[in-house]
Protein backbone atom coordinates (compact mmCIF):
# COMPACT_ATOMS: atom_id res chain seq x y z
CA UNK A 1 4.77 180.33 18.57
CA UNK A 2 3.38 178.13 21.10
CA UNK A 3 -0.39 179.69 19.84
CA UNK A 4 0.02 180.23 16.09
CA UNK A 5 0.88 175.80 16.66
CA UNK A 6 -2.27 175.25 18.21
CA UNK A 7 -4.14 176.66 16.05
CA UNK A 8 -2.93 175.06 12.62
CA UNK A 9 -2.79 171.96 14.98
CA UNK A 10 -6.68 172.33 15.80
CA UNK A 11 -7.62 173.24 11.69
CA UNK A 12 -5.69 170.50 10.30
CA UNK A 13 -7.49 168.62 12.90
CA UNK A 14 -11.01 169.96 11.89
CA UNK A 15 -9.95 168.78 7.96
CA UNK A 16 -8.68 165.85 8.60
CA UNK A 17 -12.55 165.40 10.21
CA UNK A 18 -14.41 167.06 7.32
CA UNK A 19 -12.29 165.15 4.74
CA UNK A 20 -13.53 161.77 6.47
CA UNK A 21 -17.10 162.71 7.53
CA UNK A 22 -17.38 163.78 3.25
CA UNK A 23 -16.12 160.24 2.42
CA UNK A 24 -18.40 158.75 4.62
CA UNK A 25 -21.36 160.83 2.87
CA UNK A 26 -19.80 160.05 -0.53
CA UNK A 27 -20.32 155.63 0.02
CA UNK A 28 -23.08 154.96 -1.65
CA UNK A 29 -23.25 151.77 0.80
CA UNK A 30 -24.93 153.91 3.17
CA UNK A 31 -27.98 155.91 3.26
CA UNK A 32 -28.36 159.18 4.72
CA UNK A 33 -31.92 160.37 3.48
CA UNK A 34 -35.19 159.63 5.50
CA UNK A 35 -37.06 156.66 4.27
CA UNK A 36 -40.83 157.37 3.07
CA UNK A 37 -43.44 157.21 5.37
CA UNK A 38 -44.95 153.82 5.31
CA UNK A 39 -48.24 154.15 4.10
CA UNK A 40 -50.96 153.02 6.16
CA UNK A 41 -53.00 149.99 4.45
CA UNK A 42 -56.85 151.05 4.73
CA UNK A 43 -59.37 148.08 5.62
CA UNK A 44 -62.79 149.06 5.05
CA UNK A 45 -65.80 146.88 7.04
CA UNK A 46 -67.88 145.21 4.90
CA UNK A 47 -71.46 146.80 4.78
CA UNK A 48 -73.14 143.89 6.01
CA UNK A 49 -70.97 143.47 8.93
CA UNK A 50 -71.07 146.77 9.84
CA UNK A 51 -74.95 146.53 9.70
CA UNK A 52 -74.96 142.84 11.78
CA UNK A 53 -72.82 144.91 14.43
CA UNK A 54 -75.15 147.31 14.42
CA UNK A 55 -78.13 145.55 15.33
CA UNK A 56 -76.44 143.30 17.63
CA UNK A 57 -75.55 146.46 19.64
CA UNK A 58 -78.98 147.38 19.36
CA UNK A 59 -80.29 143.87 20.42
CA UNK A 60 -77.89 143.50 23.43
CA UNK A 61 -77.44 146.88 24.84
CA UNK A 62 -80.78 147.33 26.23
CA UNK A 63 -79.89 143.59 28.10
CA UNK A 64 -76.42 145.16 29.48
CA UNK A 65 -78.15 148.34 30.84
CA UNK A 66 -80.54 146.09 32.83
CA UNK A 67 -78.07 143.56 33.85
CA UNK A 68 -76.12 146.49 34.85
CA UNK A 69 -79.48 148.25 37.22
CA UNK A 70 -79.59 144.92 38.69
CA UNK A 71 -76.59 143.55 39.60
CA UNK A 72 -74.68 147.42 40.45
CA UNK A 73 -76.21 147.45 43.59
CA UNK A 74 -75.01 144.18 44.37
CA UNK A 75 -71.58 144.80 43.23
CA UNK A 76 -71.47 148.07 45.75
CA UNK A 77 -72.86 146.01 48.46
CA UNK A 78 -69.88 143.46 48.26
CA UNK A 79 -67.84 145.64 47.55
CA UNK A 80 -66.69 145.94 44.04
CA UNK A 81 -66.13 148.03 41.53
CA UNK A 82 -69.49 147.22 38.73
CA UNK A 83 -66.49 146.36 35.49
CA UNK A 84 -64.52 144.14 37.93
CA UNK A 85 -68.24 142.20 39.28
CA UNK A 86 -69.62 142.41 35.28
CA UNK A 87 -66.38 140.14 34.03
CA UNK A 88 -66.85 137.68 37.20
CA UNK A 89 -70.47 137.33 35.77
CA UNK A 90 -69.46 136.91 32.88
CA UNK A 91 -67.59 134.38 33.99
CA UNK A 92 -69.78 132.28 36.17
CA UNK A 93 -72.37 132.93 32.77
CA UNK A 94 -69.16 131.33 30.71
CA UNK A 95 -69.35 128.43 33.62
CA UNK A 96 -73.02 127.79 33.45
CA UNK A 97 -73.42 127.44 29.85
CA UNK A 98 -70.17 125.08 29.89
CA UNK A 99 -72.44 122.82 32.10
CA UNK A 100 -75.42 122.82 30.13
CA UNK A 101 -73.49 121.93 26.88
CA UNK A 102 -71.33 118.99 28.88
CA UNK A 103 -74.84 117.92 30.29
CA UNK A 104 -76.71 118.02 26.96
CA UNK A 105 -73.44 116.18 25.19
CA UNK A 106 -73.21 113.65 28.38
CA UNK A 107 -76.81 112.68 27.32
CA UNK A 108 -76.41 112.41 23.74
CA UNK A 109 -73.28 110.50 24.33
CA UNK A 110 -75.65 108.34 27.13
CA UNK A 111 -78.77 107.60 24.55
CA UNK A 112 -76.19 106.56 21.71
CA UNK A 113 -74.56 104.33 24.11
CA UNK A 114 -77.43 102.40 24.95
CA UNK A 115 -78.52 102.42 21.51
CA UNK A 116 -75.89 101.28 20.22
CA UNK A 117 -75.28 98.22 22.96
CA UNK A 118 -77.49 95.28 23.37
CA UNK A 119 -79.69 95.79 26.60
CA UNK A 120 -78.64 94.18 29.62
CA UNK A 121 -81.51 94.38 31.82
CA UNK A 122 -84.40 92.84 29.57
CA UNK A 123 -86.93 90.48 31.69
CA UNK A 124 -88.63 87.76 30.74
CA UNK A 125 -90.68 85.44 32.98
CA UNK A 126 -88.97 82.26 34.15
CA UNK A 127 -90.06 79.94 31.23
CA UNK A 128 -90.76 76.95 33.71
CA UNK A 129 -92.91 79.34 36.10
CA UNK A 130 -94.07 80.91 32.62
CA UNK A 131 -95.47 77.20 31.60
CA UNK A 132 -96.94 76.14 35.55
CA UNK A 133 -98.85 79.61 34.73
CA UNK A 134 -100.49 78.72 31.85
CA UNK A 135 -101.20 75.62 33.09
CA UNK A 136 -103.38 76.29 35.52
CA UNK A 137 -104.86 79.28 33.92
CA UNK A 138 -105.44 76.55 31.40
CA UNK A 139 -107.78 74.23 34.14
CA UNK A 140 -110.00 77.10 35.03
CA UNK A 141 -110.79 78.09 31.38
CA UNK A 142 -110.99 74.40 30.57
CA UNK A 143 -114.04 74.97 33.27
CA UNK A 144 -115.70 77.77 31.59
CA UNK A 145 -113.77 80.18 34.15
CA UNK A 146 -112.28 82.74 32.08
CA UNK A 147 -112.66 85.92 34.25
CA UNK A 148 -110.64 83.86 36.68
CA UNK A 149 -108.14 82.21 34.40
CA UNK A 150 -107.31 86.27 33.04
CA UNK A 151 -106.95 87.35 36.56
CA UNK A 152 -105.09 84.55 37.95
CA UNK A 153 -102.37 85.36 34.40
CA UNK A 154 -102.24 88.96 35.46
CA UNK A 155 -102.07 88.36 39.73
CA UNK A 156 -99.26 85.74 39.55
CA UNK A 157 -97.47 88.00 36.11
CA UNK A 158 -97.01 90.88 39.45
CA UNK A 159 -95.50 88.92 41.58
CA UNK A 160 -93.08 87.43 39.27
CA UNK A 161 -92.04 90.72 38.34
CA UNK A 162 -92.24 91.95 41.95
CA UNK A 163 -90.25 88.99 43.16
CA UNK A 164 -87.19 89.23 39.92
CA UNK A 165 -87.62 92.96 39.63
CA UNK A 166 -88.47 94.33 43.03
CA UNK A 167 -87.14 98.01 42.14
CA UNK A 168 -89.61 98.32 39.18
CA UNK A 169 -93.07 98.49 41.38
CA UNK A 170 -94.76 99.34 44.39
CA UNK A 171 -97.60 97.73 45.80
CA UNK A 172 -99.58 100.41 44.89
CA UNK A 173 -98.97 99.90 41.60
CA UNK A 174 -101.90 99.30 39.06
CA UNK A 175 -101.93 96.73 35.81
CA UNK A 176 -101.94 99.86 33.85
CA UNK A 177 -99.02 101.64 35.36
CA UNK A 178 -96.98 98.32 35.39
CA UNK A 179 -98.22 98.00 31.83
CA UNK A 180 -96.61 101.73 30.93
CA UNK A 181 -93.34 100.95 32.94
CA UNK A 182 -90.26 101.45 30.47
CA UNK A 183 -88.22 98.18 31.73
CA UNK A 184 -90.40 96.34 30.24
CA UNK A 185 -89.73 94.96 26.84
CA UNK A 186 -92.72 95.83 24.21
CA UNK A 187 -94.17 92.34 24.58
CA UNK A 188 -94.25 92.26 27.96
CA UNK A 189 -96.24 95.55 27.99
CA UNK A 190 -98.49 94.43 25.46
CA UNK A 191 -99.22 91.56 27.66
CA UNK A 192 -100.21 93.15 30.58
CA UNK A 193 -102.20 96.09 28.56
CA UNK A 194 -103.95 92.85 27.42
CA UNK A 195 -104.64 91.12 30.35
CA UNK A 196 -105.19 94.50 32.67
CA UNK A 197 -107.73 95.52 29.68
CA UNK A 198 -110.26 92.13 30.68
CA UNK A 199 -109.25 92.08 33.91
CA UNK A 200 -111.05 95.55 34.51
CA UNK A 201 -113.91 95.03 32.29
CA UNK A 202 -114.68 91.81 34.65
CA UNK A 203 -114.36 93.31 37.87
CA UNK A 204 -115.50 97.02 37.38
CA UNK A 205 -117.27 97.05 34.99
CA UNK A 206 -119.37 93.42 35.60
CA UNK A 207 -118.98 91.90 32.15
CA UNK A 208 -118.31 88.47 31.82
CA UNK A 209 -115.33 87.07 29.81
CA UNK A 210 -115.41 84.57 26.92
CA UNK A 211 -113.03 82.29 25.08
CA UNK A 212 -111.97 84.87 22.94
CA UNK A 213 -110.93 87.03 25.74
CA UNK A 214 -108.99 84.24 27.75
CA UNK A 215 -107.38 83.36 24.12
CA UNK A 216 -106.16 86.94 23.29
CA UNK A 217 -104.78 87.11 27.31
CA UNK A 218 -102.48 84.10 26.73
CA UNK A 219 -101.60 84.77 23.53
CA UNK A 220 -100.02 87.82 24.59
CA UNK A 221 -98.73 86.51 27.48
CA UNK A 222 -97.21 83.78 26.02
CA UNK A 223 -95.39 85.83 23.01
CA UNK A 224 -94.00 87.35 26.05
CA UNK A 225 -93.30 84.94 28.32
CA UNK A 226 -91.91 83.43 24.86
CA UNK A 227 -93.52 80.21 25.62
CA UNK A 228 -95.12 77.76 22.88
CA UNK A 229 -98.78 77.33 22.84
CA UNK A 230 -100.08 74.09 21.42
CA UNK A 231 -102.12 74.42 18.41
């Protein structure tokens, strides 16, 4: 008895779990079948791109290969392994250019700068000095003197700058290469290109100066000196 009740106990069991497994299968709430393989979307390289890869390769791994021959040995000799000592290239390359472009930028940045602002350093001769100049160059052409009166413009011009300005010129300094020196606004280095020019011609080259020469010398220097000449 005790057998023949265990074993309808253990089928009704096994029904009673077939019955609910089938009514499980039978809610259409739930879904049982394998989904569909998701198909795999296809992206196809352009041509050109393909072909700009291509010769980019072809440009740059000829460079790699000797980068490689050169720095390897260096790589075993400290130690490394050559991918791990190619990436810290790479990155000191990386480093480099970063400087170059802050440098170049730093220098655009600069020249627009002082473009764009009013500049603060522009010299002028002392208009009272500037006047007691031409004054006495003034008494030595009034004598026929005009070698002199061009020389004694361009002597006393140097040290005026030389005293204001002691940072812009060496004594060594010629009349040409203080007439070529960048401080200088563009009269003032039309003046002394002027007065250096007549200068030379008297005492190098042994011609005597006129009027016309002592009149283009303090014409210049005056438009620099911004000084009024009288008519």
């Amino acid at each position: 008895m005790t057998t023949s009740g265990g074993q309808i106990s253990g089928q009704q069991a096994a029904g009673d779990a077939a019955r609910a497994w089938q009514s499980v299968r039978d809610n259409t709430d739930l879904q049982f079948t394998p989904l569909p393989p998701i198909a795999k979307t296809q992206h196809n390289t352009p041509a050109w791109l393909e072909w700009l890869m291509r010769q980019l390769e072809s440009l740059f791994a000829p460079i790699g290969r000797l980068i490689e021959a050169i720095f390897a040995p260096l790589a075993r000799l400290l130690g490394m392994s050559w991918p791990a000592f190619k990436w810290l290239l790479i990155g000191l390359a990386a480093l480099l250019a970063a400087f170059i472009l802050w440098q170049i930028a730093r220098g655009i940045f600069e020249r627009r700068r002082k473009g764009g602002a009013p500049e603060a350093d522009v010299w002028t001769p002392d208009q009272a000095e500037a006047e007691a100049l031409l004054s006495d160059a003034e008494k030595l052409a009034a004598e026929g003197r005009f070698a002199e009166a061009v020389h004694l413009l361009l002597r006393r011009s140097v040290q005026q700058i030389a005293r204001s300005r002691p940072q812009w010129i060496a004594p060594a300094n010629t009349a040409r290469e203080i007439a070529a020196l960048p401080m200088l606004p563009e009269g003032g280095r039309r003046a002394f290109g002027e007065i250096a020019r007549r200068v030379e011609r008297s005492r190098y080259a042994l011609r005597n100066l006129n009027d016309d020469d002592w009149q283009a010398a303090r014409a210049a220097y005056a438009d620099f000196a911004r000084v009024g000449l009288p008519s």
